[in-house]
C-alpha atoms as a PDB file:
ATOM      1  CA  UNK A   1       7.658   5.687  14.185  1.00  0.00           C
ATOM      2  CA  UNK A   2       8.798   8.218  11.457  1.00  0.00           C
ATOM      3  CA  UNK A   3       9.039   6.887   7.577  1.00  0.00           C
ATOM      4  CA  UNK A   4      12.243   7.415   6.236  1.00  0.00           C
ATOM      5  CA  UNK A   5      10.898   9.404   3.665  1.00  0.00           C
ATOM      6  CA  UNK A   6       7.429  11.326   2.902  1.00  0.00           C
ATOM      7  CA  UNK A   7       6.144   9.518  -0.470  1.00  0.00           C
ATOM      8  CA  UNK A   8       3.511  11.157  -2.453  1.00  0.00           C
ATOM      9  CA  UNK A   9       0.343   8.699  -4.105  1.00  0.00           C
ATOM     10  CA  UNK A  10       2.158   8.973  -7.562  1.00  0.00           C
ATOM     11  CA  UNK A  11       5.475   7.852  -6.170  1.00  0.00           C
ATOM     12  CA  UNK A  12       3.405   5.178  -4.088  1.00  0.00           C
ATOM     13  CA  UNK A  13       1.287   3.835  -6.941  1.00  0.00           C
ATOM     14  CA  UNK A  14       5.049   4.170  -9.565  1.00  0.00           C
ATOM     15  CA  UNK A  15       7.177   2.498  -6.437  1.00  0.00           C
ATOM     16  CA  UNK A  16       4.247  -0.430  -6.348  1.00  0.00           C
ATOM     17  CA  UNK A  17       4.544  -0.887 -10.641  1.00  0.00           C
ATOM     18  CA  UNK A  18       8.171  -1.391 -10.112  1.00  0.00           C
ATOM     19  CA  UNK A  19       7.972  -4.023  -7.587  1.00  0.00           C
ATOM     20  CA  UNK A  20       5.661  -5.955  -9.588  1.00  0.00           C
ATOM     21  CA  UNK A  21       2.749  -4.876  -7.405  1.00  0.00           C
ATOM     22  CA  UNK A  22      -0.843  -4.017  -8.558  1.00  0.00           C
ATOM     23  CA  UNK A  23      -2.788  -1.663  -7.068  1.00  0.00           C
ATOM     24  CA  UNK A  24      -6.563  -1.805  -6.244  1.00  0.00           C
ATOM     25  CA  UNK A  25      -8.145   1.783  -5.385  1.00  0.00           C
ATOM     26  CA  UNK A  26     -11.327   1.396  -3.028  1.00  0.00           C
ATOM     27  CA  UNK A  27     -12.321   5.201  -2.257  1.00  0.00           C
ATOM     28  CA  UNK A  28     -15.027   4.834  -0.301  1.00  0.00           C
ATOM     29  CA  UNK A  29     -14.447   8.269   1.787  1.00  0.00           C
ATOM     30  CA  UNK A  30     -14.152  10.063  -1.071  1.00  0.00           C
ATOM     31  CA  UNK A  31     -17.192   8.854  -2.929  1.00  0.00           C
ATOM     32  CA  UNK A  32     -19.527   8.735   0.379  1.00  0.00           C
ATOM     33  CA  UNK A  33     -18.063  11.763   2.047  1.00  0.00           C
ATOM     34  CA  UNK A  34     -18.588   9.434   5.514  1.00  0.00           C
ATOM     35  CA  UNK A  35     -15.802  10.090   7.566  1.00  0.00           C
ATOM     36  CA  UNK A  36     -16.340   6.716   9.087  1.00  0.00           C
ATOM     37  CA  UNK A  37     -15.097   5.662   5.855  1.00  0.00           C
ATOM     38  CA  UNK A  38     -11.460   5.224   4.657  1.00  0.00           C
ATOM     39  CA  UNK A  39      -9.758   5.507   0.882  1.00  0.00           C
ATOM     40  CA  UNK A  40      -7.706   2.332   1.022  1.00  0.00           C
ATOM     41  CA  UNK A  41      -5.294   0.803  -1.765  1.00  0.00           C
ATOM     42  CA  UNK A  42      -5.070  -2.802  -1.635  1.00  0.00           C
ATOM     43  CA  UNK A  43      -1.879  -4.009  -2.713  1.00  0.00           C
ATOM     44  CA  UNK A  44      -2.162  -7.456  -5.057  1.00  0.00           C
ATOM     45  CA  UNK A  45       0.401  -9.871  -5.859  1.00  0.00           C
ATOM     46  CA  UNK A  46       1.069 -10.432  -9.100  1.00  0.00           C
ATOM     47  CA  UNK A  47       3.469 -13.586  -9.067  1.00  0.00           C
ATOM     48  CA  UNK A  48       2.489 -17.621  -8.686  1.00  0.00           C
ATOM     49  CA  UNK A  49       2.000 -18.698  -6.290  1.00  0.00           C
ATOM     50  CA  UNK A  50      -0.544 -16.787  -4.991  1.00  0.00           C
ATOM     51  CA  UNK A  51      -1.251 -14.428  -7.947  1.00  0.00           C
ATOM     52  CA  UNK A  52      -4.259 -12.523  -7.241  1.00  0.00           C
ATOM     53  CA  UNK A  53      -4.150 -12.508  -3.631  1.00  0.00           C
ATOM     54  CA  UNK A  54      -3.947  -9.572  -1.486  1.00  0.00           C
ATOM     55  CA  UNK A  55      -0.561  -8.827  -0.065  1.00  0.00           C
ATOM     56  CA  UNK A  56      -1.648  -5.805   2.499  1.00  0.00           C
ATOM     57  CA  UNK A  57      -3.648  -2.799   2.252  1.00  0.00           C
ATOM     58  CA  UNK A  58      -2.555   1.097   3.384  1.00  0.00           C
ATOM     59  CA  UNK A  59      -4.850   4.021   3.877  1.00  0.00           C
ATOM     60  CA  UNK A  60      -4.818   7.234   1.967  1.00  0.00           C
ATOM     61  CA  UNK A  61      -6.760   9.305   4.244  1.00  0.00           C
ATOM     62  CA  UNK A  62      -5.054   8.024   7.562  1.00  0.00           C
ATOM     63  CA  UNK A  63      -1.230   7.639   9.435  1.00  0.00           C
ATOM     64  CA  UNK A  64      -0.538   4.484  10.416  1.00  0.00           C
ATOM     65  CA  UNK A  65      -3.233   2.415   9.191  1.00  0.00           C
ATOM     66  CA  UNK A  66      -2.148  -0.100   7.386  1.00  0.00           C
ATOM     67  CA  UNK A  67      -1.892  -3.838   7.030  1.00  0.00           C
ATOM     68  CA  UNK A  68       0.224  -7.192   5.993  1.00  0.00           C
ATOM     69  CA  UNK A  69      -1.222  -9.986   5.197  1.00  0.00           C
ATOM     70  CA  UNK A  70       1.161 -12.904   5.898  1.00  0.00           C
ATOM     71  CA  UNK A  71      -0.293 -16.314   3.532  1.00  0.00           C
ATOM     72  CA  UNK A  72       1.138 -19.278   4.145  1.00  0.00           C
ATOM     73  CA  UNK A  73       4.000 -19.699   1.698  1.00  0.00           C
ATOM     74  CA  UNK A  74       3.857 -16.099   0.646  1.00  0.00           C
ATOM     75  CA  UNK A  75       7.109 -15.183   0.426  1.00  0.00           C
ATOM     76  CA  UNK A  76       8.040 -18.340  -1.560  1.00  0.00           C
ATOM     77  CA  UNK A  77       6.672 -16.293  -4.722  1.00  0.00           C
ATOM     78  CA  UNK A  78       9.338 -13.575  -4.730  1.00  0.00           C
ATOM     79  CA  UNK A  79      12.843 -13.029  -2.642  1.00  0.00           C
ATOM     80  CA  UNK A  80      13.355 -11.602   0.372  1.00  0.00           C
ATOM     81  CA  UNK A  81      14.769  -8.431  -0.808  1.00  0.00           C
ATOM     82  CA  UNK A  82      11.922  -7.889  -2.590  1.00  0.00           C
ATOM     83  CA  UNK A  83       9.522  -8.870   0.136  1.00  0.00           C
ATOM     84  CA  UNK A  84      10.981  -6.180   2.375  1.00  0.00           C
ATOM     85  CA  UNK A  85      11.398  -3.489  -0.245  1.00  0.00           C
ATOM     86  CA  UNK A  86       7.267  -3.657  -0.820  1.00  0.00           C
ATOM     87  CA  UNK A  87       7.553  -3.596   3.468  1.00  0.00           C
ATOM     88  CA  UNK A  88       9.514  -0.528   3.290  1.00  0.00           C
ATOM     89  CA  UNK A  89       7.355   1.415   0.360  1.00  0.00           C
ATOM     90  CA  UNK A  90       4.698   0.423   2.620  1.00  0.00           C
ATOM     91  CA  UNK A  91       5.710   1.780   5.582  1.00  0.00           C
ATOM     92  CA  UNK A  92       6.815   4.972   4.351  1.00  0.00           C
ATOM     93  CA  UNK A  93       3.888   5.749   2.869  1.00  0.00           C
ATOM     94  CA  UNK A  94       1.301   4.392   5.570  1.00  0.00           C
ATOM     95  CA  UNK A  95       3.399   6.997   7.730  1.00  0.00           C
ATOM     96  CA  UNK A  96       3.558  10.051   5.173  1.00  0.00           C
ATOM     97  CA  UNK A  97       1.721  13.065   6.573  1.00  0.00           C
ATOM     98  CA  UNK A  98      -1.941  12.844   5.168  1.00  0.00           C
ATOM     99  CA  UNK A  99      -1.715  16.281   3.600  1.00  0.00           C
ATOM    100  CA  UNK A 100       1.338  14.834   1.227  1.00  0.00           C
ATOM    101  CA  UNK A 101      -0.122  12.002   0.099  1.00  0.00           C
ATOM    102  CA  UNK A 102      -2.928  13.591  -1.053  1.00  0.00           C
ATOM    103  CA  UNK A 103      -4.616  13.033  -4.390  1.00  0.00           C
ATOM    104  CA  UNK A 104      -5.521  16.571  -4.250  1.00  0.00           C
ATOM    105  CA  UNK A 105      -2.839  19.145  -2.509  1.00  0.00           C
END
């Protein structure tokens, strides 16, 4: 499957801050240099009821790895359209080409 549009980190990390989204930043590639490794950003819900926990995680240094976690009255913290627009910023960027989402072009 092909995103419908390449999205850069910074347009990642801005899209996440305007869905109410925090980011968490584990680069563990990056600082090891093991390529068993991966740079992941885990994506954390900011709204009761589950404030805190961790909505899904995406890889920077991968396509296609990614992850949704799917709590138990999850979706009850925000609406639907807002559920599936963190989905689709998700997506897009979990299926960017690795050498656009970058940190470092």
């Amino acid at each position: 499957m092909l995103p419908e549009k390449n999205i850069s980190l910074e347009e990642f990390l801005k899209g996440l801050k305007e869905l109410q989204v925090m980011s968490h930043l584990r680069f563990r590639r990056s600082q090891s240099g093991d390529p068993d490794e991966h740079d992941l950003i885990f994506l954390v819900c900011t709204k009761e009821p589950k404030k805190g926990a961790h909505i899904g995680r995406t890889c920077l240094c991968c396509i296609g790895n990614a992850s949704i976690n799917d709590y138990e009255n999850f979706k009850d913290c925000m609406s639907t359209e807002h559920y599936d627009a963190i989905l689709n910023l998700l997506f897009n960027f979990t299926y960017t080409d690795v050498k656009y989402k970058a940190i470092n072009k």
